[in-house]
C-alpha atoms as a PDB file:
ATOM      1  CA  UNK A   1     124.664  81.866  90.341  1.00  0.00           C
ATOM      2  CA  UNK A   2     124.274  79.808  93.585  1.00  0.00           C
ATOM      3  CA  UNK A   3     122.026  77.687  92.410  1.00  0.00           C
ATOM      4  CA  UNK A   4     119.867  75.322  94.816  1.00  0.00           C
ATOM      5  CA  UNK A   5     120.038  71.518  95.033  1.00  0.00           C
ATOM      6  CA  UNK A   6     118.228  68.872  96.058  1.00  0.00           C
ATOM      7  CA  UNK A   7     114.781  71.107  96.190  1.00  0.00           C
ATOM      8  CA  UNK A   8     111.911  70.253  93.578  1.00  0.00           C
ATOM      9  CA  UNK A   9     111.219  73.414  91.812  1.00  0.00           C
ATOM     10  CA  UNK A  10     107.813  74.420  90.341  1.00  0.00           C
ATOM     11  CA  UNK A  11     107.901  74.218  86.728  1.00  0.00           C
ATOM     12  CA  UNK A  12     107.462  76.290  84.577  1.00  0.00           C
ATOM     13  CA  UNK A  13     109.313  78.606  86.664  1.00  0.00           C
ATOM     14  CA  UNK A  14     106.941  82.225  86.920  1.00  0.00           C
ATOM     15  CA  UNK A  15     108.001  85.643  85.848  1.00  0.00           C
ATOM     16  CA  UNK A  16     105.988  88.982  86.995  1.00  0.00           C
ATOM     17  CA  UNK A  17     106.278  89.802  82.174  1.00  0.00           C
ATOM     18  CA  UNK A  18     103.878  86.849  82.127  1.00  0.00           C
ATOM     19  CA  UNK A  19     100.746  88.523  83.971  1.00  0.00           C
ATOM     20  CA  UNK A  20      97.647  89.127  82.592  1.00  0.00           C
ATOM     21  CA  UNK A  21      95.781  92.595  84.000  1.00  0.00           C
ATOM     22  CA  UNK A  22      92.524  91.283  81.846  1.00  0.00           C
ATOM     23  CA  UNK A  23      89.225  89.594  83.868  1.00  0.00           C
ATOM     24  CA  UNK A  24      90.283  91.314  87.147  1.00  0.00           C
ATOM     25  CA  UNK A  25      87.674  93.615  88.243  1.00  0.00           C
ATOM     26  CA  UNK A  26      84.792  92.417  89.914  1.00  0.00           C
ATOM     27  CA  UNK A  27      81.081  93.695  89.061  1.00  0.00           C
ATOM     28  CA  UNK A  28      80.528  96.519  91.977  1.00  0.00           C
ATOM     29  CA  UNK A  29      80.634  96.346  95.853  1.00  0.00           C
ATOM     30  CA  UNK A  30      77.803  94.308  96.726  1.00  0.00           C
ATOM     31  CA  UNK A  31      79.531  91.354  94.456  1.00  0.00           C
ATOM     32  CA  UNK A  32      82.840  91.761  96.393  1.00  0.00           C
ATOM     33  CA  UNK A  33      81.245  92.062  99.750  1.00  0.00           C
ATOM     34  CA  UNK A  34      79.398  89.010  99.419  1.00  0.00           C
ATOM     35  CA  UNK A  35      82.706  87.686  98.267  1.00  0.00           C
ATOM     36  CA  UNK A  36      84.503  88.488 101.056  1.00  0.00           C
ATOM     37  CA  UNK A  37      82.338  87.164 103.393  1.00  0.00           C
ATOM     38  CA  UNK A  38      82.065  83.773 102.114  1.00  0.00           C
ATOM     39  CA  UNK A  39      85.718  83.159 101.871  1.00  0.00           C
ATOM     40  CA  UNK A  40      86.405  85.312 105.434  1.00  0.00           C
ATOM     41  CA  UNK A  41      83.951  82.025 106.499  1.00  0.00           C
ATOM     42  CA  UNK A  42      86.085  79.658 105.209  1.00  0.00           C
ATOM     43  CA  UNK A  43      89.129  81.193 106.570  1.00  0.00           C
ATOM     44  CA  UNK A  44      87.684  80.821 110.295  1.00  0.00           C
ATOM     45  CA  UNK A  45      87.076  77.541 109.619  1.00  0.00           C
ATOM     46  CA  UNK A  46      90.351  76.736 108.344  1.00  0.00           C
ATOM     47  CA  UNK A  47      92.011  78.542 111.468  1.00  0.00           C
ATOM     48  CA  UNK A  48      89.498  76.350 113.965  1.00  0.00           C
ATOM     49  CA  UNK A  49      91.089  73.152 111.849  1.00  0.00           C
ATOM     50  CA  UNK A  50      94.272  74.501 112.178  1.00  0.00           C
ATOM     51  CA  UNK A  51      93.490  74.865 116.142  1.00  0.00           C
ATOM     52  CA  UNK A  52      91.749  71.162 116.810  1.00  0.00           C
ATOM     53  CA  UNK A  53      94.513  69.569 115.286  1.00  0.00           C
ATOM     54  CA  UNK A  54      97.456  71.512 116.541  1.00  0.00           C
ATOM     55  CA  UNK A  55      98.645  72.282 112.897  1.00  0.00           C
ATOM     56  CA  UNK A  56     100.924  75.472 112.422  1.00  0.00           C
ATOM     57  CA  UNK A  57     100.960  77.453 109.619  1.00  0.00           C
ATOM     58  CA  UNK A  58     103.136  80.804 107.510  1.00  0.00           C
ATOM     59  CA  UNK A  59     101.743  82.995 105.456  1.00  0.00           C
ATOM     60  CA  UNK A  60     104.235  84.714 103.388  1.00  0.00           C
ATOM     61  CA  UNK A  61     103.466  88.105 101.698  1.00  0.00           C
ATOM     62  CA  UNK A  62     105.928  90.213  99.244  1.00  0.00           C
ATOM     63  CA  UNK A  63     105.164  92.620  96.661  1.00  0.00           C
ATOM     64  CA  UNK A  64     105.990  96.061  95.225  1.00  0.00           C
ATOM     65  CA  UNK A  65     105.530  99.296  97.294  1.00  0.00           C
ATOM     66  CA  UNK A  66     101.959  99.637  97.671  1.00  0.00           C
ATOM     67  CA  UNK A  67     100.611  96.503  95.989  1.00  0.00           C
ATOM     68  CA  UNK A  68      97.972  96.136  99.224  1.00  0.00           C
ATOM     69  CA  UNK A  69      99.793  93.791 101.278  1.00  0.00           C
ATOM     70  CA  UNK A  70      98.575  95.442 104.283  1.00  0.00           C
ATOM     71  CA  UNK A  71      94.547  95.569 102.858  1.00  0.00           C
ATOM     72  CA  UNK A  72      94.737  91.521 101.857  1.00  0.00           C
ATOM     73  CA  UNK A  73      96.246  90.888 105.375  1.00  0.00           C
ATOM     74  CA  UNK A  74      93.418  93.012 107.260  1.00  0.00           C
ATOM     75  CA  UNK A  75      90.786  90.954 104.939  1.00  0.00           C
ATOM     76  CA  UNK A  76      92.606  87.757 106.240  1.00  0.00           C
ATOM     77  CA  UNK A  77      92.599  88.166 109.751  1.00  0.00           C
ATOM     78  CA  UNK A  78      89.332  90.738 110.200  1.00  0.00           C
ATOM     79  CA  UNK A  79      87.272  87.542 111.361  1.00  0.00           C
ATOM     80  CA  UNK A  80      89.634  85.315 113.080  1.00  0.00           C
ATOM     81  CA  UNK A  81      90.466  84.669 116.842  1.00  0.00           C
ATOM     82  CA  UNK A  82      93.174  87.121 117.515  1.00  0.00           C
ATOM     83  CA  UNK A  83      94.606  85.374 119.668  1.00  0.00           C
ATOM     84  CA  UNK A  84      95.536  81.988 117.027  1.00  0.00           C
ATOM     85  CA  UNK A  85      97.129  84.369 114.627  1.00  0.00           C
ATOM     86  CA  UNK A  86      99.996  86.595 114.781  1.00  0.00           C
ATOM     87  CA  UNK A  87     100.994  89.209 112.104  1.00  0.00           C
ATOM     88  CA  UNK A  88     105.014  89.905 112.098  1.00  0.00           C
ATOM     89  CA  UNK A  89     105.767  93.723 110.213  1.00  0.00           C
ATOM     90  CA  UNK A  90     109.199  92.850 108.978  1.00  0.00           C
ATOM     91  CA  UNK A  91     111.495  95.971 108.917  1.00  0.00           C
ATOM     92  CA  UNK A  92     114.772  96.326 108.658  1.00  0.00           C
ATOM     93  CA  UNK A  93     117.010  94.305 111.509  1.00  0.00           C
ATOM     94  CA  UNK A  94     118.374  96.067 114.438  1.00  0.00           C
ATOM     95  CA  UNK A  95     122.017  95.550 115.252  1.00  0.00           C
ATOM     96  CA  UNK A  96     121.363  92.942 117.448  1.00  0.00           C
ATOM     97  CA  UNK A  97     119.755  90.970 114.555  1.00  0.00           C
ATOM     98  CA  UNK A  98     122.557  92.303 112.323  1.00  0.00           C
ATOM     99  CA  UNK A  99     125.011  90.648 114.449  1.00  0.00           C
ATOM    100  CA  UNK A 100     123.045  86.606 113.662  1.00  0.00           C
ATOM    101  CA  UNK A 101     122.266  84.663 111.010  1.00  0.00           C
ATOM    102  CA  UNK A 102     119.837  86.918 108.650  1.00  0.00           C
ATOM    103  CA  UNK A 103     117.286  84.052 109.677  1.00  0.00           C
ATOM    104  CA  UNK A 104     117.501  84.129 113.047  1.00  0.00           C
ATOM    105  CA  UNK A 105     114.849  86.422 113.424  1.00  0.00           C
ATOM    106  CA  UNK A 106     112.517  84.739 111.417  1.00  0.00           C
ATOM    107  CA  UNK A 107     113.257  81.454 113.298  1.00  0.00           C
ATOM    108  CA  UNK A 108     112.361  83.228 116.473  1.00  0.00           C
ATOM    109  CA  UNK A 109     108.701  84.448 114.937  1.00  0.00           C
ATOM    110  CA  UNK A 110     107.776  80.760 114.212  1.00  0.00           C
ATOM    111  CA  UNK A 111     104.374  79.759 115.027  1.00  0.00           C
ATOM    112  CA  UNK A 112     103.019  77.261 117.834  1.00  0.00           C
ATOM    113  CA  UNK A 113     100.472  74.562 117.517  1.00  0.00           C
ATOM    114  CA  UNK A 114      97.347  75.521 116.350  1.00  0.00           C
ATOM    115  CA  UNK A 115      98.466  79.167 114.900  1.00  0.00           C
ATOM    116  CA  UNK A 116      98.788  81.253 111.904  1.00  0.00           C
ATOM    117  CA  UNK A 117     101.750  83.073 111.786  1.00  0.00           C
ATOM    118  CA  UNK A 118     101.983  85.974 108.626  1.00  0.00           C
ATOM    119  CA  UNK A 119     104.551  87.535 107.568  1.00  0.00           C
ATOM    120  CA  UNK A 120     104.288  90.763 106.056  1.00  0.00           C
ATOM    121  CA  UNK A 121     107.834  90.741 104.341  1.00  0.00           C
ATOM    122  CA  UNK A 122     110.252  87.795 104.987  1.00  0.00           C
ATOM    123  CA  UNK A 123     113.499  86.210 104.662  1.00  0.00           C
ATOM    124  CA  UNK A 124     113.167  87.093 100.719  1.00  0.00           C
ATOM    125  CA  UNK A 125     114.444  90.360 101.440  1.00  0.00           C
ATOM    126  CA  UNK A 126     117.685  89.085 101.724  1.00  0.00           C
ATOM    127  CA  UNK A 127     117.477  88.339  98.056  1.00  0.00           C
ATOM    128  CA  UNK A 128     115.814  91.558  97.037  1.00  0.00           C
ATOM    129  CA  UNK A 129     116.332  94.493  98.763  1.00  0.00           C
ATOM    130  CA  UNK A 130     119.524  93.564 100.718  1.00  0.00           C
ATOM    131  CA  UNK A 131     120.789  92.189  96.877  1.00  0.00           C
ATOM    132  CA  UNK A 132     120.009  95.701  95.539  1.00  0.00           C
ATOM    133  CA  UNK A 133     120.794  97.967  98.096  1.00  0.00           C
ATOM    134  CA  UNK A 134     124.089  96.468  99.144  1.00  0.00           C
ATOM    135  CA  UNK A 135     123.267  95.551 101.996  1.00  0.00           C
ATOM    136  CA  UNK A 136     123.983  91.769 101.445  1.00  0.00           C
ATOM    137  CA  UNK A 137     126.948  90.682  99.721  1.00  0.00           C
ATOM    138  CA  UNK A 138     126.907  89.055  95.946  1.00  0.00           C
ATOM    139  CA  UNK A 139     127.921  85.547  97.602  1.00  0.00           C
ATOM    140  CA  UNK A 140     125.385  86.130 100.563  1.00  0.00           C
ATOM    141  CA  UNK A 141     122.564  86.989  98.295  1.00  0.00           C
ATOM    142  CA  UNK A 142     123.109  84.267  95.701  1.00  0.00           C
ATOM    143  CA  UNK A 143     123.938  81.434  98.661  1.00  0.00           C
ATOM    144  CA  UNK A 144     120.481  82.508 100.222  1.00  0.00           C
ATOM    145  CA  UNK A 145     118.069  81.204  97.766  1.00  0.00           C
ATOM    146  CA  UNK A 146     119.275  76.967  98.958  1.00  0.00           C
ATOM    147  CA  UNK A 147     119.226  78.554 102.290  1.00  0.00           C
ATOM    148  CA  UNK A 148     115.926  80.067 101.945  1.00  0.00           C
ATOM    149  CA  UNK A 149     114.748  76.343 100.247  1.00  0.00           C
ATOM    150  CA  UNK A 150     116.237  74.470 103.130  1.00  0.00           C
ATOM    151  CA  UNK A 151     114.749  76.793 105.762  1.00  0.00           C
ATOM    152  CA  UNK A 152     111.944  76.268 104.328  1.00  0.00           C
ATOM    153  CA  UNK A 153     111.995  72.494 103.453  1.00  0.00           C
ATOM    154  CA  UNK A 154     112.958  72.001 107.294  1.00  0.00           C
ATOM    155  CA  UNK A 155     109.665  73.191 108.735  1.00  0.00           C
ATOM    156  CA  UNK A 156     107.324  71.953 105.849  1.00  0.00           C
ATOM    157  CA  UNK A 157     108.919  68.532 106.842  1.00  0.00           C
ATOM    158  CA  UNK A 158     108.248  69.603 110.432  1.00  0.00           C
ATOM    159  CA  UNK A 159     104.116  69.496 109.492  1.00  0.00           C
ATOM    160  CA  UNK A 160     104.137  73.567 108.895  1.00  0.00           C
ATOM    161  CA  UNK A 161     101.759  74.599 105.748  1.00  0.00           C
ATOM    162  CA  UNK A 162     103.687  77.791 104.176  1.00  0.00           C
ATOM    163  CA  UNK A 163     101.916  79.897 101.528  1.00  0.00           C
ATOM    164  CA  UNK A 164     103.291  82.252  99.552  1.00  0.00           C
ATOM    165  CA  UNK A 165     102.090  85.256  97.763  1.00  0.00           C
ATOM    166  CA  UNK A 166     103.588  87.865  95.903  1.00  0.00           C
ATOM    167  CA  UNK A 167     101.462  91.155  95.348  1.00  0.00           C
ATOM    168  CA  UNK A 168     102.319  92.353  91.556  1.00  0.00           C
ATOM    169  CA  UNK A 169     100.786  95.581  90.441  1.00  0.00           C
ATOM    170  CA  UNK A 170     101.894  98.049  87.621  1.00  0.00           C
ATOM    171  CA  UNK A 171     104.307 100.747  87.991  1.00  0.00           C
ATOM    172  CA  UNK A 172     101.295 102.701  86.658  1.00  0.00           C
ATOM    173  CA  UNK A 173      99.081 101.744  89.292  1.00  0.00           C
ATOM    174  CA  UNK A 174     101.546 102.302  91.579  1.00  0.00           C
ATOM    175  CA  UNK A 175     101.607 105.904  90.629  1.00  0.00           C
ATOM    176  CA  UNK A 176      98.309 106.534  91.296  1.00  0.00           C
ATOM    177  CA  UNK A 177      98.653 104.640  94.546  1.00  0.00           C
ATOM    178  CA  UNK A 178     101.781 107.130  95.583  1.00  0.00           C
ATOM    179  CA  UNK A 179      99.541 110.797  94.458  1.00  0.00           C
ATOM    180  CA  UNK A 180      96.588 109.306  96.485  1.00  0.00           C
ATOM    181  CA  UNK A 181      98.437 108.570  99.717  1.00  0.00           C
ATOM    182  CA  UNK A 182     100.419 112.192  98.988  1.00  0.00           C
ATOM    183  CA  UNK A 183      96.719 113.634  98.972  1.00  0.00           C
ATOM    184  CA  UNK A 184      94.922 111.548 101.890  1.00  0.00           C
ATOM    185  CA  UNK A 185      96.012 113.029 105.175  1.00  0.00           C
ATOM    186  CA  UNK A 186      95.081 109.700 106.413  1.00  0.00           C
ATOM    187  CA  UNK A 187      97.315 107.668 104.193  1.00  0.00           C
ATOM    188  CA  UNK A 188     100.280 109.770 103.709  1.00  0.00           C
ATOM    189  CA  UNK A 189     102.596 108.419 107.190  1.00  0.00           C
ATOM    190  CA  UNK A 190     102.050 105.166 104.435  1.00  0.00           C
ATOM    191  CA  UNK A 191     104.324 106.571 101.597  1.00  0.00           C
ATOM    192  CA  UNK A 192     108.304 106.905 102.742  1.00  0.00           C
ATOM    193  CA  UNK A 193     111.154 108.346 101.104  1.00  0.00           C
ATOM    194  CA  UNK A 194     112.449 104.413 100.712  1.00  0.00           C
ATOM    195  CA  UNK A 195     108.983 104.288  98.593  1.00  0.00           C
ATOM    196  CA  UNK A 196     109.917 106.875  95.755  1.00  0.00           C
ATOM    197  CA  UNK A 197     113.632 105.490  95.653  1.00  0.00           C
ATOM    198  CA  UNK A 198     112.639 101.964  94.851  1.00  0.00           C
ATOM    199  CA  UNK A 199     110.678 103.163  92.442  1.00  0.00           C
ATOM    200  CA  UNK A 200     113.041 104.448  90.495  1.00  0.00           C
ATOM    201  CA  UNK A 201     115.134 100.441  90.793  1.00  0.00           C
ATOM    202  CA  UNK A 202     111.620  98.902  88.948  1.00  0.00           C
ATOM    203  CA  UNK A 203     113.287  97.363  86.634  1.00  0.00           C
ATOM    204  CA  UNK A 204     115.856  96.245  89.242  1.00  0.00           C
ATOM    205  CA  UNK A 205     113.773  94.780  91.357  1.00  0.00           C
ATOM    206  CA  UNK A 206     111.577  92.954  88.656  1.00  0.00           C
ATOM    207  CA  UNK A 207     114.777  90.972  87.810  1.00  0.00           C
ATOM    208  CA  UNK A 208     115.306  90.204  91.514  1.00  0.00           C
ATOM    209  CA  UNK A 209     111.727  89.073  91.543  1.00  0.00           C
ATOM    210  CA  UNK A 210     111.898  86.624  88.466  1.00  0.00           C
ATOM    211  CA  UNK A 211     115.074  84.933  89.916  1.00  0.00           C
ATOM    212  CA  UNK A 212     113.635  84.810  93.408  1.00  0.00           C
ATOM    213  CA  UNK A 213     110.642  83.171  91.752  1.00  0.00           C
ATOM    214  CA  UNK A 214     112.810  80.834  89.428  1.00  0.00           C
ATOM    215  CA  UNK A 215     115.038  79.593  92.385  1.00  0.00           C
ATOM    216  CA  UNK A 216     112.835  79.571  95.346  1.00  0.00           C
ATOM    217  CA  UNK A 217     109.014  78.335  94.148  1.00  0.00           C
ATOM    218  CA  UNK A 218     109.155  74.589  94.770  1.00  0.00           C
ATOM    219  CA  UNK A 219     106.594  72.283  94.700  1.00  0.00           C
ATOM    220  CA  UNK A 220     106.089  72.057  98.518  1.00  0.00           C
ATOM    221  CA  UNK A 221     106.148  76.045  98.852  1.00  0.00           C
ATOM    222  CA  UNK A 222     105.484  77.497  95.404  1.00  0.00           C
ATOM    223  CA  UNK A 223     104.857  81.212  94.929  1.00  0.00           C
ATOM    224  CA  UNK A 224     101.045  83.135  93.889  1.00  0.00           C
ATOM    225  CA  UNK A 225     101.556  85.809  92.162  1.00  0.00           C
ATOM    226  CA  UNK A 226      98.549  87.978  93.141  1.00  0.00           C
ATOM    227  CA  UNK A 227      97.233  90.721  90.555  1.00  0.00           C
ATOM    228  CA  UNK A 228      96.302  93.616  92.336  1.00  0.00           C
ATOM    229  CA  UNK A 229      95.738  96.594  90.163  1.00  0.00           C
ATOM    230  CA  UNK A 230      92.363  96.058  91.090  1.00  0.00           C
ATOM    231  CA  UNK A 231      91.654  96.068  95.378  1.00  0.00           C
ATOM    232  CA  UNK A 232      88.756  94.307  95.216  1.00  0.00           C
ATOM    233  CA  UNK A 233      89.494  91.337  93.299  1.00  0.00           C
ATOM    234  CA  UNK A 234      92.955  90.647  94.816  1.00  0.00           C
ATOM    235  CA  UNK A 235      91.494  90.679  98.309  1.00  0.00           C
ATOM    236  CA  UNK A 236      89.321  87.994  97.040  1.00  0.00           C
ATOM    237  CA  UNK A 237      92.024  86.160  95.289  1.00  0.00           C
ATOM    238  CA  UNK A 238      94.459  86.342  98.448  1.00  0.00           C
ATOM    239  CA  UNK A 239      91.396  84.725 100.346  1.00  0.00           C
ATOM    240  CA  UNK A 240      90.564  81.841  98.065  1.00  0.00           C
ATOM    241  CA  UNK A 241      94.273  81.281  97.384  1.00  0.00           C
ATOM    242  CA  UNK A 242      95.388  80.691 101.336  1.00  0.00           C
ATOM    243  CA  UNK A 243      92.102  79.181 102.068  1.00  0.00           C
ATOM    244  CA  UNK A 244      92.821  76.843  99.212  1.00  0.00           C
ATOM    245  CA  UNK A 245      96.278  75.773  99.884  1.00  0.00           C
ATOM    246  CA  UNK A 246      96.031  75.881 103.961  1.00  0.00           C
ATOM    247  CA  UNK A 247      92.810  73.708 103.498  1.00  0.00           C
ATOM    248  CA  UNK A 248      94.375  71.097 101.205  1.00  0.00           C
ATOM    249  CA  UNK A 249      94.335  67.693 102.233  1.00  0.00           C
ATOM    250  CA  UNK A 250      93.070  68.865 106.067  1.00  0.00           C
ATOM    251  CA  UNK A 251      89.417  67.788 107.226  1.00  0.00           C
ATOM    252  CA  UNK A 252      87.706  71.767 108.193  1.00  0.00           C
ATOM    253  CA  UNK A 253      84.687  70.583 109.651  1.00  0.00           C
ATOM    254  CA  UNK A 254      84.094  71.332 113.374  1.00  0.00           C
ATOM    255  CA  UNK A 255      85.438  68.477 115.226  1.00  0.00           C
ATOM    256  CA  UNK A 256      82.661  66.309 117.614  1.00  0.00           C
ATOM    257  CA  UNK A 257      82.017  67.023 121.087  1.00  0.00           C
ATOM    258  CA  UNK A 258      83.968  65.493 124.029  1.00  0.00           C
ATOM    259  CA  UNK A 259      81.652  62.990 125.358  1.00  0.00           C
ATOM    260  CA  UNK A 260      82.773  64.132 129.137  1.00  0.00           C
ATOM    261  CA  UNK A 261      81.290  67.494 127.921  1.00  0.00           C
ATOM    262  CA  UNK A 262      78.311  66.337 127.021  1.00  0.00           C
ATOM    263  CA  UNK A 263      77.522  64.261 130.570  1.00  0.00           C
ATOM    264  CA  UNK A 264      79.070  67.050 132.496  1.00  0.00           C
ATOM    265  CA  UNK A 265      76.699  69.762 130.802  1.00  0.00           C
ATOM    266  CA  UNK A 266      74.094  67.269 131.774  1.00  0.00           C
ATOM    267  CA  UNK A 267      74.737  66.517 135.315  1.00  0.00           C
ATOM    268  CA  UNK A 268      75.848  70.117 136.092  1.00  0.00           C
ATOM    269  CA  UNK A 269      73.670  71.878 134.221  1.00  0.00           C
ATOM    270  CA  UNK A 270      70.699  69.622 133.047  1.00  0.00           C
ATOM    271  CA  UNK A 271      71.466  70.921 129.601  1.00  0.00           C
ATOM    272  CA  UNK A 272      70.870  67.942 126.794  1.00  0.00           C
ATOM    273  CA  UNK A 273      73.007  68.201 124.111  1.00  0.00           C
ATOM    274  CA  UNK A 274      71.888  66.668 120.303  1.00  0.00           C
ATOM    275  CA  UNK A 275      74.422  64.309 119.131  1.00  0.00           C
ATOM    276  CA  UNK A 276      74.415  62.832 115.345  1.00  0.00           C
END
């Protein structure tokens, strides 16, 4: 194994045996409404920090087949300025991308001052489904995780916040997830023939996970394992995780007027503005 150096690794390292289902429901829908809108409040405020002070930020989001990436990302970004974030669908590269660096692509999504950029699949599927399908070499896949590290080290040195999260449900759940999507005219375009073959590499991809988790959660970027067999409470605890870790160390409040504002608002408009 190509083992990374010179990265501080979370410890003790996670693995997806290790979660805990229990205490993750929440009481009914008024309880997770008022929830939601607390920490969809904080959120704002975090991305009107984020804004004033020209910070950048990456929100990184991996997870089995129907572990409600897509639902905690819509509960992210349902209240914010539209035009300070940017989600990025990650699919598989076109032969352009093919022909570059597997990170080139990623590099080319970064964000700009004062934006969110998420991510909804990453560079880590060069060490999960390009390891398992093939589609990546044993040397590529096993040099990626220092590359991954270093990539990742570079722009966290740069000033970028990157949060992590890895949506972990059961294969059971994800049963029921795949018959209601096959039964929901709505919801079936969601459910692919990729889908139902992964499915059958669980236990595959499980491994993949715990290694990607063992060689790539450092203390500057470490992974959240999100449990999401229950919708409810894992929007909630994507929230109040990114909120958390985005906010840390950063002053949210709303930043003072300009002074010029305030005398031209006056002047122009005979408006008097209250100032602490």
């Amino acid at each position: 194994m190509h083992k990374p150096s010179a990265i501080i690794l979370e410890t003790p390292s996670k693995t997806l045996q290790s979660v805990n289902f229990e205490n993750t429901t929440l009481a009914d829908k008024d309880e997770y409404l008022k929830k939601l809108k607390k920490w969809q409040k904080k959120m704002l405020q975090v991305q009107q920090a984020y804004f004033h002070q020209n910070r950048r930020a990456i929100l990184v989001f991996e997870g089995w087949d129907a572990s409600g990436k897509g639902g905690a990302i819509r509960r992210i970004t349902e209240k914010l300025d539209p035009r300070g974030v940017t989600v990025h669908p990650i699919s598989a590269p076109t032969p352009l991308e093919q022909s570059k660096h597997y990170l080139h692509r990623f590099q080319a999504r970064l964000p700009e001052a004062g934006t969110i950029a998420i991510f909804d699949r990453s560079w880590y599927g060069r060490v999960l489904v390009e390891r398992i399908e093939g589609f990546a070499t044993e040397k590529e896949w096993q040099r990626a995780y220092q590359e991954i590290n270093e990539f990742e080290r570079s722009l966290i040195d740069d000033g970028v916040r990157i949060v992590k999260v890895f949506m972990h449900i059961t294969p059971e759940e994800q049963l029921k997830r795949f018959e209601e999507r096959l039964n929901n005219p709505v919801k079936r375009w969601k459910l692919t023939t990729e889908d139902i073959r992964n499915r059958a590499k669980w236990e595959e991809y499980e491994t993949s996970t715990n290694e990607m988790f063992q060689y790539t959660s450092t203390e500057a970027a470490p992974w959240n394992i999100i449990r999401g067999n229950h919708k409810w409470f894992a929007r909630i605890d994507v929230l109040k995780t990114v909120v958390n870790q985005l906010a840390e160390g950063i002053d949210t409040s709303p930043p003072a007027i300009n002074p010029e504002v305030i005398q031209h608002a006056y002047e122009a408009l005979g408006i008097t503005i209250k100032t602490e």
